[in-house]
C-alpha atoms as a PDB file:
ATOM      1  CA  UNK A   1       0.000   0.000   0.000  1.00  0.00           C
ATOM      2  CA  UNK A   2       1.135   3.245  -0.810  1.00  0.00           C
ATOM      3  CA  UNK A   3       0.846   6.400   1.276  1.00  0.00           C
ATOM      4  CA  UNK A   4      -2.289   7.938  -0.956  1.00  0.00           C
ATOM      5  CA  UNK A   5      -4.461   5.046  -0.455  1.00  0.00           C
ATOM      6  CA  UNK A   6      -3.493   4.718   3.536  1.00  0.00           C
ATOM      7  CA  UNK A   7      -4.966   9.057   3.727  1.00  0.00           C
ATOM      8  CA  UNK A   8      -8.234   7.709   1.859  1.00  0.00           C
ATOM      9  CA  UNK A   9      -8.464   4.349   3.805  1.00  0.00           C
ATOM     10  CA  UNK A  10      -8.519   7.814   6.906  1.00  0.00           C
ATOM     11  CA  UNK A  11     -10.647  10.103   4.880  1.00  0.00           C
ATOM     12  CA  UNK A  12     -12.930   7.386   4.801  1.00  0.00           C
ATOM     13  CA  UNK A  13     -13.095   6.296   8.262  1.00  0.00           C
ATOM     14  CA  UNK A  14     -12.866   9.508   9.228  1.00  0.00           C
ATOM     15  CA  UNK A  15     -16.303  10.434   7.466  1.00  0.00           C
ATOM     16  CA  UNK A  16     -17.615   7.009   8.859  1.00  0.00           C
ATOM     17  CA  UNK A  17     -17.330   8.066  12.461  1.00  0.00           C
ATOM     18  CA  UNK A  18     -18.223  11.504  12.060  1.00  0.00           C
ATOM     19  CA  UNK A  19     -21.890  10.564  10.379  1.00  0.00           C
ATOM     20  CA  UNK A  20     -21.998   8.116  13.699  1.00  0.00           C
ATOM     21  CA  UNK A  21     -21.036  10.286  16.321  1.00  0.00           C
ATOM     22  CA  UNK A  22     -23.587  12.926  14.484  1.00  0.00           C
ATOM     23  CA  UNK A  23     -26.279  10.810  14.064  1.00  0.00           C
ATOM     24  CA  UNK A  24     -25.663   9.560  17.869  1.00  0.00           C
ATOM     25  CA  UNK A  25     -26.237  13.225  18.795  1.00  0.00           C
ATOM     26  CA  UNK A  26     -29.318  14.086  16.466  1.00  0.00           C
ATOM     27  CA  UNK A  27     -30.432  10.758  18.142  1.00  0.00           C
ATOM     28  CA  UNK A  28     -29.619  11.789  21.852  1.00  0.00           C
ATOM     29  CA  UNK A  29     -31.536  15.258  21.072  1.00  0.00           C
ATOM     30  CA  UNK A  30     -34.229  14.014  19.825  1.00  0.00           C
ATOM     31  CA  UNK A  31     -34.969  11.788  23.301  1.00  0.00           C
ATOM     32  CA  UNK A  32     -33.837  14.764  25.770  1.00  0.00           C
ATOM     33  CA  UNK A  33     -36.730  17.187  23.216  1.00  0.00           C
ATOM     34  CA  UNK A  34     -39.222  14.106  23.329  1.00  0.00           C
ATOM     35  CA  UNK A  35     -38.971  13.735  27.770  1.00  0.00           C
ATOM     36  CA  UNK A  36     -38.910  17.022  28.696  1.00  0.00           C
ATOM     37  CA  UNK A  37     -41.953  18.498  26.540  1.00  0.00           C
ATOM     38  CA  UNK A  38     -45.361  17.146  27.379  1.00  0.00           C
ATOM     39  CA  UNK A  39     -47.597  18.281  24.560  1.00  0.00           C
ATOM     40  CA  UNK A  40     -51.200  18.658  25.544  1.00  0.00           C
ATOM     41  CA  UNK A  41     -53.846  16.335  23.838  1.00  0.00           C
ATOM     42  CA  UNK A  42     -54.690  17.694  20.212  1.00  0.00           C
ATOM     43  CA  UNK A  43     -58.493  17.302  21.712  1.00  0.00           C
ATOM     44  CA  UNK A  44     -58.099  18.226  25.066  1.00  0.00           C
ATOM     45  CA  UNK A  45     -60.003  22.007  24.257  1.00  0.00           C
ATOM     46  CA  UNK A  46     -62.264  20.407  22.202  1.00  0.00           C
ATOM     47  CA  UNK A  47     -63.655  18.201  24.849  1.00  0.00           C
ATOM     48  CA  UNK A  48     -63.895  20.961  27.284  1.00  0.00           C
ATOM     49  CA  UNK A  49     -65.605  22.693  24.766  1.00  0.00           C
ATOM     50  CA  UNK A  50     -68.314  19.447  23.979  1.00  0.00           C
ATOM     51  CA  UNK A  51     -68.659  18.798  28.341  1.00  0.00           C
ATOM     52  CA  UNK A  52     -69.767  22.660  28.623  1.00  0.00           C
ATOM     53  CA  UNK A  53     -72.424  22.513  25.689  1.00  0.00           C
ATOM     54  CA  UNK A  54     -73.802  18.759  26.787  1.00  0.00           C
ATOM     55  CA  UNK A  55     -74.184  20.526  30.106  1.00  0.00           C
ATOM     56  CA  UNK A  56     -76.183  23.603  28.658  1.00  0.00           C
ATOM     57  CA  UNK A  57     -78.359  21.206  26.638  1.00  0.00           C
ATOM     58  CA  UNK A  58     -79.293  19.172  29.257  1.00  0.00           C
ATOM     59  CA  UNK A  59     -80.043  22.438  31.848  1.00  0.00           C
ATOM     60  CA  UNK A  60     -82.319  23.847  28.869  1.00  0.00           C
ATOM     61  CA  UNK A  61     -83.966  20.657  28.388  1.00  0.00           C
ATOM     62  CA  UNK A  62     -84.889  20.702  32.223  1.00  0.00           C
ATOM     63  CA  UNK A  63     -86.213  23.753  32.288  1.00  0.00           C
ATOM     64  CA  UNK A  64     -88.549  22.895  28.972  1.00  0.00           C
ATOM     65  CA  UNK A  65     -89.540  19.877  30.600  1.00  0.00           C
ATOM     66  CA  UNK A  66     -90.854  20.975  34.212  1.00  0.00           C
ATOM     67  CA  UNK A  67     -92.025  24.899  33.015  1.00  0.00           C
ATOM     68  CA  UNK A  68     -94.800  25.796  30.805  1.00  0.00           C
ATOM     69  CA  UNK A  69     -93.877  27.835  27.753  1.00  0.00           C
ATOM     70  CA  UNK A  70     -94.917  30.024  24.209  1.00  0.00           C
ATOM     71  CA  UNK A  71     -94.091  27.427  21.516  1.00  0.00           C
ATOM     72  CA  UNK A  72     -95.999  29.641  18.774  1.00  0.00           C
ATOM     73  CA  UNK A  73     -98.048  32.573  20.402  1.00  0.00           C
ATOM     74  CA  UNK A  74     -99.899  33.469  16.896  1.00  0.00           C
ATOM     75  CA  UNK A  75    -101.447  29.499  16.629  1.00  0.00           C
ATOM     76  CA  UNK A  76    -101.874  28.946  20.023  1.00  0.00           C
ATOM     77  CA  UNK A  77     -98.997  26.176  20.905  1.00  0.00           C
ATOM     78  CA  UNK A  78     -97.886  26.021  24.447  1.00  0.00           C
ATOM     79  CA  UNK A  79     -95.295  23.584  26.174  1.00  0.00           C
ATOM     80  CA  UNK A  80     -96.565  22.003  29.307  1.00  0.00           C
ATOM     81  CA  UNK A  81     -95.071  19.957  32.297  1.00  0.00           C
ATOM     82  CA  UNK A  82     -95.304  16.521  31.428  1.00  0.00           C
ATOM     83  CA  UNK A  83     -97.496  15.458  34.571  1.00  0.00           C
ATOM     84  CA  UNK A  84     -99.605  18.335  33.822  1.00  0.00           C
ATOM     85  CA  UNK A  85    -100.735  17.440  30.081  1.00  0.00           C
ATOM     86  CA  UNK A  86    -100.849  13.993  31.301  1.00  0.00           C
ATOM     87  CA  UNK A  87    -103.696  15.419  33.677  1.00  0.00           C
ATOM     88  CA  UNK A  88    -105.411  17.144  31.211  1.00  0.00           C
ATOM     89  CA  UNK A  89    -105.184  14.736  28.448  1.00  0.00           C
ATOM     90  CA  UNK A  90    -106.766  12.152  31.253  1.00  0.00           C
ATOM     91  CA  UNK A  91    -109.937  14.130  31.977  1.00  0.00           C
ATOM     92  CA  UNK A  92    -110.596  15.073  28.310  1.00  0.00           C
ATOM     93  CA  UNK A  93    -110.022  11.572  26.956  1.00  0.00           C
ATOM     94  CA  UNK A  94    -113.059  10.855  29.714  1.00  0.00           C
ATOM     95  CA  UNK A  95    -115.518  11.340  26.512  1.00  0.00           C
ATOM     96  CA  UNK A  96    -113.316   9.948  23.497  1.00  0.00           C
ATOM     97  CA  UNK A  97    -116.130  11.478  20.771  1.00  0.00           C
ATOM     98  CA  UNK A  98    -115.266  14.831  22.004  1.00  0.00           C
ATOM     99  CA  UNK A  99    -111.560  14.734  22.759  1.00  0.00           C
ATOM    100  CA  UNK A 100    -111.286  13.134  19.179  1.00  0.00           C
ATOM    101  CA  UNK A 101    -113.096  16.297  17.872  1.00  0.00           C
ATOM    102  CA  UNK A 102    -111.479  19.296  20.072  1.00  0.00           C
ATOM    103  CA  UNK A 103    -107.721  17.137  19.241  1.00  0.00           C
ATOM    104  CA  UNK A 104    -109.021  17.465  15.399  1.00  0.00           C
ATOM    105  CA  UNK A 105    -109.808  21.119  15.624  1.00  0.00           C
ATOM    106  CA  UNK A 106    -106.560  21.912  17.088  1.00  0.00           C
ATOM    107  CA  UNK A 107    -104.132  20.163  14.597  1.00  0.00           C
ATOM    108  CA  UNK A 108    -106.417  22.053  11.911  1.00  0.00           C
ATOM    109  CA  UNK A 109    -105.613  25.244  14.015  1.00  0.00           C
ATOM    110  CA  UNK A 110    -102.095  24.620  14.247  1.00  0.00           C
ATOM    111  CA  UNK A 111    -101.157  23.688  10.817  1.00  0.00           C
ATOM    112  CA  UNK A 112    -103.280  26.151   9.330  1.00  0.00           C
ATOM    113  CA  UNK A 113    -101.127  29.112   7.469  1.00  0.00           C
ATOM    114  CA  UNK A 114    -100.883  32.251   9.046  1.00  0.00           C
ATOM    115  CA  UNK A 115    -102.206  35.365   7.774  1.00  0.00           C
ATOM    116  CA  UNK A 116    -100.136  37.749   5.745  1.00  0.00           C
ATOM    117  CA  UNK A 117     -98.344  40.428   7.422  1.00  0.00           C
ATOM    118  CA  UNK A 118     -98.846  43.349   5.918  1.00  0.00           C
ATOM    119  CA  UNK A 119     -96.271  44.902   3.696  1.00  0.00           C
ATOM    120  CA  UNK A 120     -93.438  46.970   5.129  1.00  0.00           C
ATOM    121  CA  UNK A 121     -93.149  50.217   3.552  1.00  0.00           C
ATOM    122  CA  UNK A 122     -89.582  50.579   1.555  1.00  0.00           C
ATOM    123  CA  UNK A 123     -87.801  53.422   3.730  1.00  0.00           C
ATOM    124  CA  UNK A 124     -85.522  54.819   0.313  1.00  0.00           C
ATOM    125  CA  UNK A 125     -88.936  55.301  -1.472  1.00  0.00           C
END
């Protein structure tokens, strides 16, 4: 072997155990970055967010269910307490002919289009 080929036979090991040692490092960075940052759960706001809405929902739908309320003023729909409408419905369902008639007359009542509102003037003419 001549002297050129013994400072290749360097060059090249040389280059070999600089890429390891590097890559060790990149390696060894890469472990020390990943332990000592906790990243938060890409959800974590987002089910925060869901928990507070369920919660709203479910205090609205309380306060539907156990107070009476304007469903439609202009046709006449209320809401009512469930124990209340079963009360009512129970005496008028006493004489089925009748109840069958007034529940007829109020579907026809409630489904019936409402009038027109009359016509807003245009304020530019």
């Amino acid at each position: 072997m001549n002297r050129n080929d013994l400072g290749q036979i360097n060059r090249a090991s040389g280059a070999a155990a600089g890429f390891v040692i590097a890559t060790f490092i990149f390696v060894a960075l890469i472990v020390i970055v990943k332990c000592s940052v906790a990243v938060p759960a890409i959800d974590a706001d987002r089910d925060a967010a869901i928990a507070q809405s369920l919660m709203e929902i479910r205090s609205n739908e309380v306060v539907c269910l156990d107070n009476p309320g304007w469903i439609d003023r202009q046709r006449g729909i209320v809401r009512l307490p469930l124990d209340t409408a079963l009360q009512i419905a129970a005496r008028e369902w006493q004489n089925p002919a009748q109840a069958r008639a007034d529940l007829l007359a109020r579907e026809e009542k409630a489904t019936a289009p409402l009038p027109k509102q009359p016509a807003q003037p245009n304020p530019f003419e």
